[in-house]
C-alpha atoms as a PDB file:
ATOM      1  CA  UNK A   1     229.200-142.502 -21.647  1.00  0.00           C
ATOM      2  CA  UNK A   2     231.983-143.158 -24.210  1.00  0.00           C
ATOM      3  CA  UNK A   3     235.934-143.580 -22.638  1.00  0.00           C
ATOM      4  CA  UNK A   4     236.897-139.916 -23.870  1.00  0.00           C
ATOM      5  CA  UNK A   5     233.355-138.896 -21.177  1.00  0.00           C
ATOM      6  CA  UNK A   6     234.584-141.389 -18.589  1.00  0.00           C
ATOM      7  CA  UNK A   7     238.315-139.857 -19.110  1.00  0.00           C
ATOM      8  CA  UNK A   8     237.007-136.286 -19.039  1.00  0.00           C
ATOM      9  CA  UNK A   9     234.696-137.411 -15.533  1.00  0.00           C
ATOM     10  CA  UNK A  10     237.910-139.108 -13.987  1.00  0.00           C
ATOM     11  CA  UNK A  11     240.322-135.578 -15.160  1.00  0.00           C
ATOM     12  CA  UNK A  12     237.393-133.424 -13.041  1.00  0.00           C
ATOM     13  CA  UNK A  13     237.663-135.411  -9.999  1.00  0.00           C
ATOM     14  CA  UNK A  14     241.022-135.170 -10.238  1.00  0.00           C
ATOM     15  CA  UNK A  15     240.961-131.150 -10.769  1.00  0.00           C
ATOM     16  CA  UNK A  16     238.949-131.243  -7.487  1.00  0.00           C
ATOM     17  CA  UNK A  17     241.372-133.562  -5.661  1.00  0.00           C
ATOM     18  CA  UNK A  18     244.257-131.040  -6.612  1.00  0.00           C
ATOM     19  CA  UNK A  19     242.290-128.285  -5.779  1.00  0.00           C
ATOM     20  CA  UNK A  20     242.166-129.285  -1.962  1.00  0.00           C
ATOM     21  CA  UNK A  21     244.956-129.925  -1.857  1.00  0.00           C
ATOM     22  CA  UNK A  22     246.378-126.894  -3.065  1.00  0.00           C
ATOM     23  CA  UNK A  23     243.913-125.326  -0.619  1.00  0.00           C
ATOM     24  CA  UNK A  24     245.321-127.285   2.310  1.00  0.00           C
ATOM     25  CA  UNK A  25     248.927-126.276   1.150  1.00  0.00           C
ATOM     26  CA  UNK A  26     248.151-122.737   1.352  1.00  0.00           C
ATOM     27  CA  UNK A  27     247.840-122.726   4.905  1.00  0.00           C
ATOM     28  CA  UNK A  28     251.222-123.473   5.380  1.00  0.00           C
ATOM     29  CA  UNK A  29     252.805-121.439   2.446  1.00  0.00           C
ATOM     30  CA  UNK A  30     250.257-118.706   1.280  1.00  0.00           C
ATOM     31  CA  UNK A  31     252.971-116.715  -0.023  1.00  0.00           C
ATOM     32  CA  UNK A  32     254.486-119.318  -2.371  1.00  0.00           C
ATOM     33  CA  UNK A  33     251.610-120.338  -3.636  1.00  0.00           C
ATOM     34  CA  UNK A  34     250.246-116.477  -4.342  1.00  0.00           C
ATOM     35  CA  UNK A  35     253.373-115.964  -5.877  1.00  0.00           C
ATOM     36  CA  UNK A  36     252.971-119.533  -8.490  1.00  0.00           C
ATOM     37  CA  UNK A  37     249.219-118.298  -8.750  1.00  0.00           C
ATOM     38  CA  UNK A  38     250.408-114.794 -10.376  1.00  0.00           C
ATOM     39  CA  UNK A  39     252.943-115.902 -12.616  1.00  0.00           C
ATOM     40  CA  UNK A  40     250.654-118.702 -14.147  1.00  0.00           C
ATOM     41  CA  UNK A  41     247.748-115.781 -14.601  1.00  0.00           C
ATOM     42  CA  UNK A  42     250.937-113.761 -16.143  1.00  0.00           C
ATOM     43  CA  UNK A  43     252.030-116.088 -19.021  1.00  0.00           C
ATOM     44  CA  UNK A  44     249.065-118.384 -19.312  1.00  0.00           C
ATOM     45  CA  UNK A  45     247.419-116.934 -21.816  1.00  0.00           C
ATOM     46  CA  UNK A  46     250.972-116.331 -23.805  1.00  0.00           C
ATOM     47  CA  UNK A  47     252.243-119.723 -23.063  1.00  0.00           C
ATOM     48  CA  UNK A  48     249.233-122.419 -22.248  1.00  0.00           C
ATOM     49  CA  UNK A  49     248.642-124.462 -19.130  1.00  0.00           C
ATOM     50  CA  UNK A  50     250.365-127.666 -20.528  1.00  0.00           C
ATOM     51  CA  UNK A  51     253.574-125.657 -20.920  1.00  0.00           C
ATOM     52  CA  UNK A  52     253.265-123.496 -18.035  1.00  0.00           C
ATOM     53  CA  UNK A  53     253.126-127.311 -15.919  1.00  0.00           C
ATOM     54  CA  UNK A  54     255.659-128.560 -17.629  1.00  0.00           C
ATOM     55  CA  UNK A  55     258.402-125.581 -16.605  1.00  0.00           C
ATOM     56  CA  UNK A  56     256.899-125.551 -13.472  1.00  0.00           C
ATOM     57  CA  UNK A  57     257.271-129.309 -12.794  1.00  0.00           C
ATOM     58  CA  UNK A  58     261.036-128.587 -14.111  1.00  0.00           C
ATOM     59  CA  UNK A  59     262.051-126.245 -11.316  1.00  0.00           C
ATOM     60  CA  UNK A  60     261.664-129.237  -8.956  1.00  0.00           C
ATOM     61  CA  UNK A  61     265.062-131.751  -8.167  1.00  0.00           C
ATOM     62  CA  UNK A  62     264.886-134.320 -10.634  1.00  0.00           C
ATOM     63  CA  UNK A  63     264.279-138.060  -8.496  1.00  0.00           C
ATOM     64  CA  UNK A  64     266.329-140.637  -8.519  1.00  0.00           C
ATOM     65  CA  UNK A  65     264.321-142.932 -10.901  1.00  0.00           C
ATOM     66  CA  UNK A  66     264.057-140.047 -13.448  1.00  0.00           C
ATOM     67  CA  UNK A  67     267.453-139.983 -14.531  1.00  0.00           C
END
């Protein structure tokens, strides 16, 4: 395996991480998360995942250590 494979293998078990966990959250906010779910099938095709996360992430309070 070459680092860009082991970086790739590391990004997928991360994917599935985050996608139990988004599955967990669900069960306590099904609506929010529909409503996140249908906006990013909306624009991602227009606008791309890694700016869709990025002005997602930016609705969020900035933390103390970020500013």
């Amino acid at each position: 395996m070459t680092v860009v494979d082991d970086k790739m293998a590391a990004m997928d078990v991360a994917a599935e991480k985050a996608l139990q966990d988004l599955r967990a959250e669900m069960v306590d906010n099904p609506d929010a998360l529909e409503i996140v779910a249908q906006w990013w099938r909306r624009w991602y095709g227009e606008a791309g995942h890694k700016r869709l996360g990025r002005a997602l992430v930016a609705t969020l309070p900035k933390d103390e250590d970020e500013e």
